[in-house]
PDB file of N, CA and C in Angstrom:
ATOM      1  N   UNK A   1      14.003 -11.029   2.556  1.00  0.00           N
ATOM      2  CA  UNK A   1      14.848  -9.849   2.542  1.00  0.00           C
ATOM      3  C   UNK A   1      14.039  -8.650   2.054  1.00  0.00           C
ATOM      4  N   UNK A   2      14.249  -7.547   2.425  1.00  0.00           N
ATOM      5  CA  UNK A   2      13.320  -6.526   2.258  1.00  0.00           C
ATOM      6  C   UNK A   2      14.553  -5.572   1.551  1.00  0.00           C
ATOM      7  N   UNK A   3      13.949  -4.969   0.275  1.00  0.00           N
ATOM      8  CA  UNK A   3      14.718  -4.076  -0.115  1.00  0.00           C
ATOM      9  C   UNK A   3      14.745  -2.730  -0.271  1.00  0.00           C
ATOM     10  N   UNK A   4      15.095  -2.292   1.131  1.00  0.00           N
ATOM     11  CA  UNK A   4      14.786  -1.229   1.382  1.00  0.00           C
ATOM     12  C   UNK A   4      15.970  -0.396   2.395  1.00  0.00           C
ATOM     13  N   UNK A   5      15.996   0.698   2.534  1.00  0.00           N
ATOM     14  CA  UNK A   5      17.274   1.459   2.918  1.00  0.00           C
ATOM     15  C   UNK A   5      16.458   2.676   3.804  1.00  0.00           C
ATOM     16  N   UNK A   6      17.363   2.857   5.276  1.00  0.00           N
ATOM     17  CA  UNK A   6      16.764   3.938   5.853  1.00  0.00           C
ATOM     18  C   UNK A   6      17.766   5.063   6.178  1.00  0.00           C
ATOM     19  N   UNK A   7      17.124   6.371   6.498  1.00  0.00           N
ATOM     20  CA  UNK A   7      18.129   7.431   6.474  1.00  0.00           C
ATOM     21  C   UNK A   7      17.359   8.518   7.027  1.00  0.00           C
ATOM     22  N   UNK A   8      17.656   8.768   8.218  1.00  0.00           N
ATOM     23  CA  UNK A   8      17.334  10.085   9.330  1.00  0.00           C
ATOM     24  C   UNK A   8      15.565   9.299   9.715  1.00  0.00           C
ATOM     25  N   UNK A   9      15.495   8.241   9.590  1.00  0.00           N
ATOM     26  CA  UNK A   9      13.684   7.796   9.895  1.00  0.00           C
ATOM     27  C   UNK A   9      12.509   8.167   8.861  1.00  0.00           C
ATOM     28  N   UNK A  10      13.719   8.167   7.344  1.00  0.00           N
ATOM     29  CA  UNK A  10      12.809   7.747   6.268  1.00  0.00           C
ATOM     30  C   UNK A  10      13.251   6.303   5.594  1.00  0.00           C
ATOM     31  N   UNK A  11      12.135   5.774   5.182  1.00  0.00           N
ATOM     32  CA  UNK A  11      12.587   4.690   3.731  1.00  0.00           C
ATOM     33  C   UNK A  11      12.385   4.517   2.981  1.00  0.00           C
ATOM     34  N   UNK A  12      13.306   4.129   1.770  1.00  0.00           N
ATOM     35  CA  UNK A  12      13.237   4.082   0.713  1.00  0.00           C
ATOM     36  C   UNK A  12      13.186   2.889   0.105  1.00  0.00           C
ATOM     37  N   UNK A  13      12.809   2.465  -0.796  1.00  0.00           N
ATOM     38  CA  UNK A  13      12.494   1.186  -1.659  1.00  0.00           C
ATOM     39  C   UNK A  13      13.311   1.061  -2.715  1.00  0.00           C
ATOM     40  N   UNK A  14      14.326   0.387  -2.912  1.00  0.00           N
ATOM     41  CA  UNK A  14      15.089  -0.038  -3.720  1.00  0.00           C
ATOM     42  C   UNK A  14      14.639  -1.044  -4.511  1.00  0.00           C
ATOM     43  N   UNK A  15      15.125  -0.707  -5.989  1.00  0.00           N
ATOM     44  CA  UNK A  15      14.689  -1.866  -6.869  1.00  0.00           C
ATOM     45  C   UNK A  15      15.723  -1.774  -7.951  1.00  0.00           C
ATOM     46  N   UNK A  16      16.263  -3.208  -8.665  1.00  0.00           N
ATOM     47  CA  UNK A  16      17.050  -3.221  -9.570  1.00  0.00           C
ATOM     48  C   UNK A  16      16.718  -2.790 -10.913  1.00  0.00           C
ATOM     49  N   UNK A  17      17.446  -2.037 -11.935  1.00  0.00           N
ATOM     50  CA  UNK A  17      17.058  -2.029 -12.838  1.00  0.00           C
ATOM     51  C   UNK A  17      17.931  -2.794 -13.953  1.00  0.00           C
ATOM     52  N   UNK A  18      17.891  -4.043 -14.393  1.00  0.00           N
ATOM     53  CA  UNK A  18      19.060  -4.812 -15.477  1.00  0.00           C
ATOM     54  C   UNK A  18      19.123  -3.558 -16.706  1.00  0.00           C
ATOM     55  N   UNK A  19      18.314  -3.308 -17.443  1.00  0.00           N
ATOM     56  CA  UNK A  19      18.447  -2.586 -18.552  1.00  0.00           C
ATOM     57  C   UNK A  19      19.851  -1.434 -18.366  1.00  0.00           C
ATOM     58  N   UNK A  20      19.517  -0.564 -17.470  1.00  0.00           N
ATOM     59  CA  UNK A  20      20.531   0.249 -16.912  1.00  0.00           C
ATOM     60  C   UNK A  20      21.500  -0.332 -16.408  1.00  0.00           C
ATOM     61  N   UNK A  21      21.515  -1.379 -15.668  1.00  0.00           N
ATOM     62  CA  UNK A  21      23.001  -1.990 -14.123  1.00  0.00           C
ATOM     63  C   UNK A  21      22.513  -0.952 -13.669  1.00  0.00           C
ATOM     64  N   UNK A  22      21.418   0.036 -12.663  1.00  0.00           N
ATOM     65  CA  UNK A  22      21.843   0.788 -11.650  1.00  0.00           C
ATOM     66  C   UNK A  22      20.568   0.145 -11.136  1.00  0.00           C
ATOM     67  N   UNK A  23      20.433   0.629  -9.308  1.00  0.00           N
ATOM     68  CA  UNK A  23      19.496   0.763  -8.749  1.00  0.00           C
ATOM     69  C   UNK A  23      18.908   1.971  -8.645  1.00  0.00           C
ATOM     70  N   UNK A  24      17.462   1.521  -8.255  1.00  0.00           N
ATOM     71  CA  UNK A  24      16.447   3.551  -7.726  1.00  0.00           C
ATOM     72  C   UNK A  24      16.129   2.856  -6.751  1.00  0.00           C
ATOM     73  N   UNK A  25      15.854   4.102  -5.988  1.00  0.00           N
ATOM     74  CA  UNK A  25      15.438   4.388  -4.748  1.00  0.00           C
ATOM     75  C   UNK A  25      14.565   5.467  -5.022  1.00  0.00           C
ATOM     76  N   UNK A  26      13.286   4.639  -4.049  1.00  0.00           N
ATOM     77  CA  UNK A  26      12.283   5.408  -4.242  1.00  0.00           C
ATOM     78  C   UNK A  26      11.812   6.163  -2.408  1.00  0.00           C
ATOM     79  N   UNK A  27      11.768   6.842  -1.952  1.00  0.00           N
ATOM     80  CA  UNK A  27      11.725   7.205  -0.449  1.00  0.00           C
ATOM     81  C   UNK A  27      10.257   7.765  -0.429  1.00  0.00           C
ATOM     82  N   UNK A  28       9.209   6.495   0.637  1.00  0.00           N
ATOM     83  CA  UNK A  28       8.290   6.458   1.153  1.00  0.00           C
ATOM     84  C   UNK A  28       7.537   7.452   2.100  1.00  0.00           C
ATOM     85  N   UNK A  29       6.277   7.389   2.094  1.00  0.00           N
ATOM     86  CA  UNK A  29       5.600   9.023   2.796  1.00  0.00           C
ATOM     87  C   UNK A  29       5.877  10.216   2.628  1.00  0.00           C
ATOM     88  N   UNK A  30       6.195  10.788   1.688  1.00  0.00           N
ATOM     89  CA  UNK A  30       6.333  11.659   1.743  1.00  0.00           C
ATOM     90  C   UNK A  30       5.718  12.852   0.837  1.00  0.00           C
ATOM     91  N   UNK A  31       5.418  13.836   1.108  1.00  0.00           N
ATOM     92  CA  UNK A  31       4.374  14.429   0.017  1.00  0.00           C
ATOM     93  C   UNK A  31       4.409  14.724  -0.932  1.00  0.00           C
ATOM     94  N   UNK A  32       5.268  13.967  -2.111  1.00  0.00           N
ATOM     95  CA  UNK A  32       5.434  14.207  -3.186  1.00  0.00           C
ATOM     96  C   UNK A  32       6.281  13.174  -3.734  1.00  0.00           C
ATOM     97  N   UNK A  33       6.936  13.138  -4.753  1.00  0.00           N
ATOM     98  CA  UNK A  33       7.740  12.658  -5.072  1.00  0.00           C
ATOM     99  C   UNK A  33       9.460  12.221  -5.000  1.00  0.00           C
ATOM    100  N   UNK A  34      10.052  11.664  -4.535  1.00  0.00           N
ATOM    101  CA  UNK A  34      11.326  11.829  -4.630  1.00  0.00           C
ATOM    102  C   UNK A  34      12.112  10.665  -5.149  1.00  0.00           C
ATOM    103  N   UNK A  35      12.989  10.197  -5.597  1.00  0.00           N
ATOM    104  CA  UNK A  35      13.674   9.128  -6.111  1.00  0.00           C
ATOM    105  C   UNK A  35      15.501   9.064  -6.282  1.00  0.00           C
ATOM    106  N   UNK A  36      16.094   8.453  -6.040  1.00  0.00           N
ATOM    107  CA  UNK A  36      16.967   8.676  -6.289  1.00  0.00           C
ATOM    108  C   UNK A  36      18.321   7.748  -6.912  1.00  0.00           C
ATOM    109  N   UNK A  37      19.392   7.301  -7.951  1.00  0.00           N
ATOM    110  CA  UNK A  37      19.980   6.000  -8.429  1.00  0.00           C
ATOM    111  C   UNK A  37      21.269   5.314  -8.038  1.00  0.00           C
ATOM    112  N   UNK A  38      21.767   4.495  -7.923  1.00  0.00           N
ATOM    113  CA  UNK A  38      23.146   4.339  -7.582  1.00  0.00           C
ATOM    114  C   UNK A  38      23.782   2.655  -8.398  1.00  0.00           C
ATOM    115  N   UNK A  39      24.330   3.318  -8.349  1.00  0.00           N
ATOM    116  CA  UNK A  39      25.471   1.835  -9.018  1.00  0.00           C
ATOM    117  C   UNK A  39      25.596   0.870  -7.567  1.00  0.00           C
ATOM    118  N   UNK A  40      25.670   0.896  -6.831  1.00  0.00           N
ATOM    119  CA  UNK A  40      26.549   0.330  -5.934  1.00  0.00           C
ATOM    120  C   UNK A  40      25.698   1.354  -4.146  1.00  0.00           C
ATOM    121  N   UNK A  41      25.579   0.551  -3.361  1.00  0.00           N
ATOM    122  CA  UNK A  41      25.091   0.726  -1.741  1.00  0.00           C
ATOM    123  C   UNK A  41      25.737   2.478  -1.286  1.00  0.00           C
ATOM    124  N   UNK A  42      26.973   2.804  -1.501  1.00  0.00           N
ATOM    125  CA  UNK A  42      27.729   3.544  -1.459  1.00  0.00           C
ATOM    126  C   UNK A  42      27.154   4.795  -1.882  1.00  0.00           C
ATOM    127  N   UNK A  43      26.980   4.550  -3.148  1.00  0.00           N
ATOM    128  CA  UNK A  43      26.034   5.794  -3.879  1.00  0.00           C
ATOM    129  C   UNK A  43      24.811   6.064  -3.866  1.00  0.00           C
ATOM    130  N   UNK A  44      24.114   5.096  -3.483  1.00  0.00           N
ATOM    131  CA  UNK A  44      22.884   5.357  -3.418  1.00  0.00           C
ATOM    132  C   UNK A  44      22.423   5.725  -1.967  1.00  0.00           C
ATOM    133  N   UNK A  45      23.376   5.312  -0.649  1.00  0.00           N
ATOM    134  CA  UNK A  45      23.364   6.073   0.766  1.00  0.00           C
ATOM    135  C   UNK A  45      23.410   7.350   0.156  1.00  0.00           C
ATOM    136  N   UNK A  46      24.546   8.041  -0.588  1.00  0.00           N
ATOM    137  CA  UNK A  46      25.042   9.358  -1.066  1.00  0.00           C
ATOM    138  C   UNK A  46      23.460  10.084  -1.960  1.00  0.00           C
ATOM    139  N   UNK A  47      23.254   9.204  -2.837  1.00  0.00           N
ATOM    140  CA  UNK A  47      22.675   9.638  -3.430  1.00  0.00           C
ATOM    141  C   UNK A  47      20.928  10.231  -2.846  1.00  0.00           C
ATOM    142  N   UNK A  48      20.217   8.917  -1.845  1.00  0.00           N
ATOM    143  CA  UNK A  48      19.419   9.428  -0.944  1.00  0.00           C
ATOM    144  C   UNK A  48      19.428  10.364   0.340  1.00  0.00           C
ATOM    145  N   UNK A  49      20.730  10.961   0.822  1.00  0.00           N
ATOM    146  CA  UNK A  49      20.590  11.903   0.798  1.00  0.00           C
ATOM    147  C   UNK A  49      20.294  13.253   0.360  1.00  0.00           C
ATOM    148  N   UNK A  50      21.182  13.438  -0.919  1.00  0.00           N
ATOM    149  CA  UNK A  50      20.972  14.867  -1.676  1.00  0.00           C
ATOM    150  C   UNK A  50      19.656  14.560  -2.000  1.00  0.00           C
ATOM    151  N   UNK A  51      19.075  13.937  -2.456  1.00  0.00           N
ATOM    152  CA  UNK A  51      17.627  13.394  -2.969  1.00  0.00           C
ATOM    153  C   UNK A  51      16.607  14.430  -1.885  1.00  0.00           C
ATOM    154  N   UNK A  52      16.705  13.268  -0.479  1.00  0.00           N
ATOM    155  CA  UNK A  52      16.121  13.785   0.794  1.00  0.00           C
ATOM    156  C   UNK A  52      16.033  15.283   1.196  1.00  0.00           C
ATOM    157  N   UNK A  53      17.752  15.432   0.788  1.00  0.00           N
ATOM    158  CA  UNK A  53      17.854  17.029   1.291  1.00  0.00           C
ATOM    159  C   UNK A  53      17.172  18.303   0.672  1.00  0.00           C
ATOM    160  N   UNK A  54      17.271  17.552  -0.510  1.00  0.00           N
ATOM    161  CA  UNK A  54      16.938  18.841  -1.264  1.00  0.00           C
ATOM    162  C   UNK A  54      15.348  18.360  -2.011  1.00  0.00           C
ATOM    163  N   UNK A  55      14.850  17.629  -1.352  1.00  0.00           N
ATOM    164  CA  UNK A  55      12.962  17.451  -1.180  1.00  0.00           C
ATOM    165  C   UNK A  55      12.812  18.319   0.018  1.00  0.00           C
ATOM    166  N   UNK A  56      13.579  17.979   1.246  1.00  0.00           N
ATOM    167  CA  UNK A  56      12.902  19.006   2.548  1.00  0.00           C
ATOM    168  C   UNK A  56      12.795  20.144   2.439  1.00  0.00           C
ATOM    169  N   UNK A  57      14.545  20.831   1.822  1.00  0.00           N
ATOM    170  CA  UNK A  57      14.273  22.186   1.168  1.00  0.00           C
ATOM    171  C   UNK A  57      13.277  22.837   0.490  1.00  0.00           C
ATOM    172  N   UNK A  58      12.784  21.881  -0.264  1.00  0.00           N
ATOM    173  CA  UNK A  58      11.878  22.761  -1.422  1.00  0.00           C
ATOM    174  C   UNK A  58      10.290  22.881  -0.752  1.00  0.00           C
ATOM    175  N   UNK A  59      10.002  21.693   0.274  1.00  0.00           N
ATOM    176  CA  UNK A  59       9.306  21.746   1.138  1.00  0.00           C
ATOM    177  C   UNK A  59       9.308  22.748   1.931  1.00  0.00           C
ATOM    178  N   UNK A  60      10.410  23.058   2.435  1.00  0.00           N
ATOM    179  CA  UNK A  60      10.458  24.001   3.636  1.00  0.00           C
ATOM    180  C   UNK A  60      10.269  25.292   2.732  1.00  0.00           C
ATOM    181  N   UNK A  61      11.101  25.584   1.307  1.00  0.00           N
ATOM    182  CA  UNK A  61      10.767  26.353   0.723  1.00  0.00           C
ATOM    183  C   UNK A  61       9.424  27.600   0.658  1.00  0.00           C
ATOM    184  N   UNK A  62       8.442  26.360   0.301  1.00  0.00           N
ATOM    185  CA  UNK A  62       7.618  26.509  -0.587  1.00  0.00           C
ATOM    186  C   UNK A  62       6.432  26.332   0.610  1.00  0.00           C
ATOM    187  N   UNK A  63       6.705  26.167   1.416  1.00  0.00           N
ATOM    188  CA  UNK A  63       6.070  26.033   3.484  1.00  0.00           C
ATOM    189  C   UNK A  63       4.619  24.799   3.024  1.00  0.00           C
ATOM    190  N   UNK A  64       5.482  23.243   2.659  1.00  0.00           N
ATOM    191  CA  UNK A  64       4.276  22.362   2.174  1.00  0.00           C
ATOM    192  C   UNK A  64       5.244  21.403   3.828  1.00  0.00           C
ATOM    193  N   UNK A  65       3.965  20.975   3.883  1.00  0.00           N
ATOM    194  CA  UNK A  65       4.290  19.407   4.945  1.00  0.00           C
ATOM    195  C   UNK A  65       5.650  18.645   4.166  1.00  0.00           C
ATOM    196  N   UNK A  66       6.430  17.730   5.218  1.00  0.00           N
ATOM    197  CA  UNK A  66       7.674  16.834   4.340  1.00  0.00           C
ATOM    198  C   UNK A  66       6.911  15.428   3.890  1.00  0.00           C
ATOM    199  N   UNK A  67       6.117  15.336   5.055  1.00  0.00           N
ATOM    200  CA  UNK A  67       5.186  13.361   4.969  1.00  0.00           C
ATOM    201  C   UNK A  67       3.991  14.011   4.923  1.00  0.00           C
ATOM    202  N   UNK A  68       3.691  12.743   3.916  1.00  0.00           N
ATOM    203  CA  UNK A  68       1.974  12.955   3.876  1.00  0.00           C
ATOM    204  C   UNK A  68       1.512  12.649   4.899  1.00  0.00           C
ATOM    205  N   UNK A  69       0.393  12.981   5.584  1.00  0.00           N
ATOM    206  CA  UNK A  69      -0.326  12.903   6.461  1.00  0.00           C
ATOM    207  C   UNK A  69      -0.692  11.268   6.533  1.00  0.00           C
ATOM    208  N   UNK A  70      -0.666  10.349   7.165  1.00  0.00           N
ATOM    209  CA  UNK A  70      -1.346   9.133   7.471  1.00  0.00           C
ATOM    210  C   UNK A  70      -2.461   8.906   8.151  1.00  0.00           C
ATOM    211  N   UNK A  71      -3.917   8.178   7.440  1.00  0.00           N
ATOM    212  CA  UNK A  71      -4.843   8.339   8.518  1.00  0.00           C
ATOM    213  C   UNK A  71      -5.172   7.600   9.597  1.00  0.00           C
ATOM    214  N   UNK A  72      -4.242   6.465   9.344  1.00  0.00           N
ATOM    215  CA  UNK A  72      -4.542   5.047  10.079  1.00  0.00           C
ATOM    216  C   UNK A  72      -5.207   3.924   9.566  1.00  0.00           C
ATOM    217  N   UNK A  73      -6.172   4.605   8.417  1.00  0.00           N
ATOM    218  CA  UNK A  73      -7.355   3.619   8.061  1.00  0.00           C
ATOM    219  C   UNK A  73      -6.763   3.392   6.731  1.00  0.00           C
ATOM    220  N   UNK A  74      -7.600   2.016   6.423  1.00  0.00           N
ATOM    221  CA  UNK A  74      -7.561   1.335   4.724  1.00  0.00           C
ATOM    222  C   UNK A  74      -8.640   0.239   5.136  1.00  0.00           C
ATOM    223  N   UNK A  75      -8.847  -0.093   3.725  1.00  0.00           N
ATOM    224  CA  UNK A  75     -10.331  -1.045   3.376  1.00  0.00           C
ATOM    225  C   UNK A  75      -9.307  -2.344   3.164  1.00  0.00           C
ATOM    226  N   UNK A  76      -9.659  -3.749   3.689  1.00  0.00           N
ATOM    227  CA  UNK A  76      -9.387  -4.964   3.732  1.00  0.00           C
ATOM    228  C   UNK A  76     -10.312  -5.925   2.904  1.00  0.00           C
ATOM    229  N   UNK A  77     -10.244  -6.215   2.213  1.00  0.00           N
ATOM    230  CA  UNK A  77     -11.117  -7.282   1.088  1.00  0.00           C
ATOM    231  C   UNK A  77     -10.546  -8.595   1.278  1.00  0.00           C
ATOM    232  N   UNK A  78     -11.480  -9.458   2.403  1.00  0.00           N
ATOM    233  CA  UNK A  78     -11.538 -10.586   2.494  1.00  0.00           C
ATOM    234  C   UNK A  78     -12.254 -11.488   1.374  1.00  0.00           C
ATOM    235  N   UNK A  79     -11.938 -13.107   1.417  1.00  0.00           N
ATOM    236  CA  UNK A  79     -12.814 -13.954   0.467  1.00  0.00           C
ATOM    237  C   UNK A  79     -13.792 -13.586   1.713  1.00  0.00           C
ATOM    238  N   UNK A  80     -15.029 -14.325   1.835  1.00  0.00           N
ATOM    239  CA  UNK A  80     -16.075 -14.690   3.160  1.00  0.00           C
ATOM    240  C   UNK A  80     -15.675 -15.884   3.908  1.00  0.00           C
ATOM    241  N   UNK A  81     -15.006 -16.454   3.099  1.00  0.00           N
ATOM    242  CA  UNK A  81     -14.541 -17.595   4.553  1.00  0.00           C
ATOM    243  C   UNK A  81     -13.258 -17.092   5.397  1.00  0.00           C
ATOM    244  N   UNK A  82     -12.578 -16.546   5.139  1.00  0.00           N
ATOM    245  CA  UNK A  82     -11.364 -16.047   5.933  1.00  0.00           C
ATOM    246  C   UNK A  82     -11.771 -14.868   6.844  1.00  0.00           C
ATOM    247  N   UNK A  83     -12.944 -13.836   6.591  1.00  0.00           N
ATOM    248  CA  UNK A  83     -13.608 -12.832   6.913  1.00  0.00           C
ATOM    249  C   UNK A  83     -14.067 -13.994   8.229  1.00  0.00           C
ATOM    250  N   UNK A  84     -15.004 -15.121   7.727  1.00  0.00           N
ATOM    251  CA  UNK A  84     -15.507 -15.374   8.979  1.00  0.00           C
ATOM    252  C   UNK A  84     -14.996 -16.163  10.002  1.00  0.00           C
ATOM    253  N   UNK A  85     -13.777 -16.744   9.348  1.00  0.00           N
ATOM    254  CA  UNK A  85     -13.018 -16.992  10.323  1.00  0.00           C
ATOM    255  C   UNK A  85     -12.109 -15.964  11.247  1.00  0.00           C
ATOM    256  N   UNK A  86     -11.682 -15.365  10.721  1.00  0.00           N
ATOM    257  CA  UNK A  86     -11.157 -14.000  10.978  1.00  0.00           C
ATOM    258  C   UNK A  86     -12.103 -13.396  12.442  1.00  0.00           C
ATOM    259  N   UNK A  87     -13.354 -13.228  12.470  1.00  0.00           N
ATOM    260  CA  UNK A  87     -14.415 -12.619  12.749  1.00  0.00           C
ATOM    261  C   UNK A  87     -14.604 -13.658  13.737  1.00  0.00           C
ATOM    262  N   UNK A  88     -14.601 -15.248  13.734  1.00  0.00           N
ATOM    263  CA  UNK A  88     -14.682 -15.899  14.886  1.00  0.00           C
ATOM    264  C   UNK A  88     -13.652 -16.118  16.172  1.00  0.00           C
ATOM    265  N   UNK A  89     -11.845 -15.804  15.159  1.00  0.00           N
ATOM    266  CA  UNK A  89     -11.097 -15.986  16.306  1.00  0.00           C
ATOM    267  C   UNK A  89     -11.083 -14.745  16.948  1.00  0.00           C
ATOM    268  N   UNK A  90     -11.733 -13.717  16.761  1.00  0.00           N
ATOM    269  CA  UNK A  90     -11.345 -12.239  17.381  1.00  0.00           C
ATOM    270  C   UNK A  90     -12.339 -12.742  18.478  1.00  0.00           C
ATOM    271  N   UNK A  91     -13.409 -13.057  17.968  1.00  0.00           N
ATOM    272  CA  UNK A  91     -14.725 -12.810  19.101  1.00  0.00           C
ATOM    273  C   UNK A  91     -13.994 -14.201  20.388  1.00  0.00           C
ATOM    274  N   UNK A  92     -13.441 -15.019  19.859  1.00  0.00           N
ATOM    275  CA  UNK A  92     -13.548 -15.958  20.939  1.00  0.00           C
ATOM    276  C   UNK A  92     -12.000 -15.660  21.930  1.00  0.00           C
ATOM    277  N   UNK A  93     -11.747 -14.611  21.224  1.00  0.00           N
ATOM    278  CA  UNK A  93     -10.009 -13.897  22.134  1.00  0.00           C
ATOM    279  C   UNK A  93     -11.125 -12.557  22.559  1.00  0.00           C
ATOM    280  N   UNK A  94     -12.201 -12.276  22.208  1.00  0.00           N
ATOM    281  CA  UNK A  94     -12.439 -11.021  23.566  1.00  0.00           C
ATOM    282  C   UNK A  94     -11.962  -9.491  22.951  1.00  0.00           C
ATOM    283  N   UNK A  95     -11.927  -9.643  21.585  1.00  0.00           N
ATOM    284  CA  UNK A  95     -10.606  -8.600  20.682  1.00  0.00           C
ATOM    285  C   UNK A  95     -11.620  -7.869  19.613  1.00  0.00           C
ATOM    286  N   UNK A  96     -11.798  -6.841  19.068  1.00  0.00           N
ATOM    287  CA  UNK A  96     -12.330  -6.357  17.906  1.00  0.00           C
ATOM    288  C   UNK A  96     -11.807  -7.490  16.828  1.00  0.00           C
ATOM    289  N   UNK A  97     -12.369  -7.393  15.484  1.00  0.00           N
ATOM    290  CA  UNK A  97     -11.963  -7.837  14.635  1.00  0.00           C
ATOM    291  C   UNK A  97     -10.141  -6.904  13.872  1.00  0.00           C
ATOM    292  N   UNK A  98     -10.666  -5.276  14.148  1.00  0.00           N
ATOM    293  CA  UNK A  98      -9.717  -4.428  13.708  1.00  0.00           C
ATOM    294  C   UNK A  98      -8.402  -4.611  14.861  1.00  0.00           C
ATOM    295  N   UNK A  99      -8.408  -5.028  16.302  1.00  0.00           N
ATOM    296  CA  UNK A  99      -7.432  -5.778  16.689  1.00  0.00           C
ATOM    297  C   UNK A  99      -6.845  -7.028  16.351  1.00  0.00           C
ATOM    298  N   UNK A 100      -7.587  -7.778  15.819  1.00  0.00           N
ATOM    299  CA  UNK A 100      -7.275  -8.943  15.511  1.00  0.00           C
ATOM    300  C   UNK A 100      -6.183  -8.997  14.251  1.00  0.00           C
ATOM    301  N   UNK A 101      -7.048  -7.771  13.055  1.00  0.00           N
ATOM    302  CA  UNK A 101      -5.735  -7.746  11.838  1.00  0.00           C
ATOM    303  C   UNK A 101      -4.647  -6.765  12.190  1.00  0.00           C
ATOM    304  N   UNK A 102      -4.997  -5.856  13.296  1.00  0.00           N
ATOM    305  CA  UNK A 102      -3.805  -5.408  13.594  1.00  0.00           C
ATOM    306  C   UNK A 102      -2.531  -6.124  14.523  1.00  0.00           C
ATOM    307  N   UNK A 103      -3.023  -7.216  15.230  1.00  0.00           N
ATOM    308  CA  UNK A 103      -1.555  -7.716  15.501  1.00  0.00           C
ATOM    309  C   UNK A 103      -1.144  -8.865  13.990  1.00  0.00           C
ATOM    310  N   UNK A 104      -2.652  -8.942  13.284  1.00  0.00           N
ATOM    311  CA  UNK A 104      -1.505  -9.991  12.429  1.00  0.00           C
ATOM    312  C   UNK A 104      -0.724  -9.392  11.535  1.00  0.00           C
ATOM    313  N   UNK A 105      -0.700  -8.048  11.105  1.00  0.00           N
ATOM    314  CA  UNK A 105       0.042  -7.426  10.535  1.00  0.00           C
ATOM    315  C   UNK A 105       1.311  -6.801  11.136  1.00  0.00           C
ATOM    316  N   UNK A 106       0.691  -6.956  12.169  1.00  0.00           N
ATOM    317  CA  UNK A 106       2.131  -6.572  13.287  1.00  0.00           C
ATOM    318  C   UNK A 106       3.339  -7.656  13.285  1.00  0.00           C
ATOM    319  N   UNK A 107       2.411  -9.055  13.688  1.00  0.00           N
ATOM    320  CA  UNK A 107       3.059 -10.264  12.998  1.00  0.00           C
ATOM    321  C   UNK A 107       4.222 -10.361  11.879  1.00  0.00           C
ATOM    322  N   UNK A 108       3.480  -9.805  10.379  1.00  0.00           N
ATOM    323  CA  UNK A 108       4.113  -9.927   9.300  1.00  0.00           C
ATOM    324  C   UNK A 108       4.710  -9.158   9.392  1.00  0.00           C
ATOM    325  N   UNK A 109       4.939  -7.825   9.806  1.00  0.00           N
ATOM    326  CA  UNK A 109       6.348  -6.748   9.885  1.00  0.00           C
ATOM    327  C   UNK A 109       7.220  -6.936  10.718  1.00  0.00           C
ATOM    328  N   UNK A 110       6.692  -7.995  11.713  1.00  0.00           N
ATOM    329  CA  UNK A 110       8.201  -8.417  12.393  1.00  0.00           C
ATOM    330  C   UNK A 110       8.792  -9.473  11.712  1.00  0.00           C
ATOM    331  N   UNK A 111       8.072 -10.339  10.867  1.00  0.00           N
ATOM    332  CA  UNK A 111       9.282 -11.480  10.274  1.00  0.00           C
ATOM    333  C   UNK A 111       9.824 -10.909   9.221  1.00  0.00           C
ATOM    334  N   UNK A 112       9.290 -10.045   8.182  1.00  0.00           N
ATOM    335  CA  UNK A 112       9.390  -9.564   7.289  1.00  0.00           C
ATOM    336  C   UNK A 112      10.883  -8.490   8.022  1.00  0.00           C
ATOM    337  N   UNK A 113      11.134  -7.793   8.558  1.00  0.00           N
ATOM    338  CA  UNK A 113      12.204  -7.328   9.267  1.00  0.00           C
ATOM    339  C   UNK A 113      13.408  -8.498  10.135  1.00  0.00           C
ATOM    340  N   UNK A 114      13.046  -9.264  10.315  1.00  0.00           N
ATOM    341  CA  UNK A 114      13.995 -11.028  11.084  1.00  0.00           C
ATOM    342  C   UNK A 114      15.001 -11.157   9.753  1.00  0.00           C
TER     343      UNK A 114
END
């Protein structure tokens, strides 16, 4: 189960807090900070909005980007045996190695979403 909540084609990351009884929501890519809490699914839809809304505003405000820029790239730290296995099934499918972890990650975001 993934705990996470979407709204206009952003998401946010929900996490419990016991100390309080509430949840936060934390809403992903975006160039800065935003967060927002709720008791209950109800409020926290409610609540990531005004959150959302009034991050774009201050964005639009203040004339900054809403999402951070993404570059595509990140560094992968294999052990060396998974690297070279990794590195043998690409070559014997005909595939880059950087194709190879990109469908298996493609992989894990579709079960991870099932």
């Amino acid at each position: 189960m993934m705990n996470t909540m979407t709204l206009d084609g952003y998401t946010a990351v929900i996490r419990y807090n016991p100390e309080t009884d509430e949840f936060r929501g934390e809403i992903q890519g975006l160039n800065g900070g935003a967060d927002f809490y709720g008791k209950n699914p109800q409020e926290l839809r409610r609540e990531f909005k005004a959150s959302l809304d009034f991050f774009i505003e201050m964005c639009e405000k203040h004339g900054r980007a809403v999402r951070k820029p993404a570059s595509g790239k990140f560094v992968v730290r294999l052990p060396p045996d998974l690297h070279q296995a990794a590195t043998t099934v690409a070559q014997a499918e005909g595939i880059s190695l950087n194709a190879l972890m990109e469908r298996a990650v493609r992989h894990e975001l579709s079960d991870a979403a099932a």
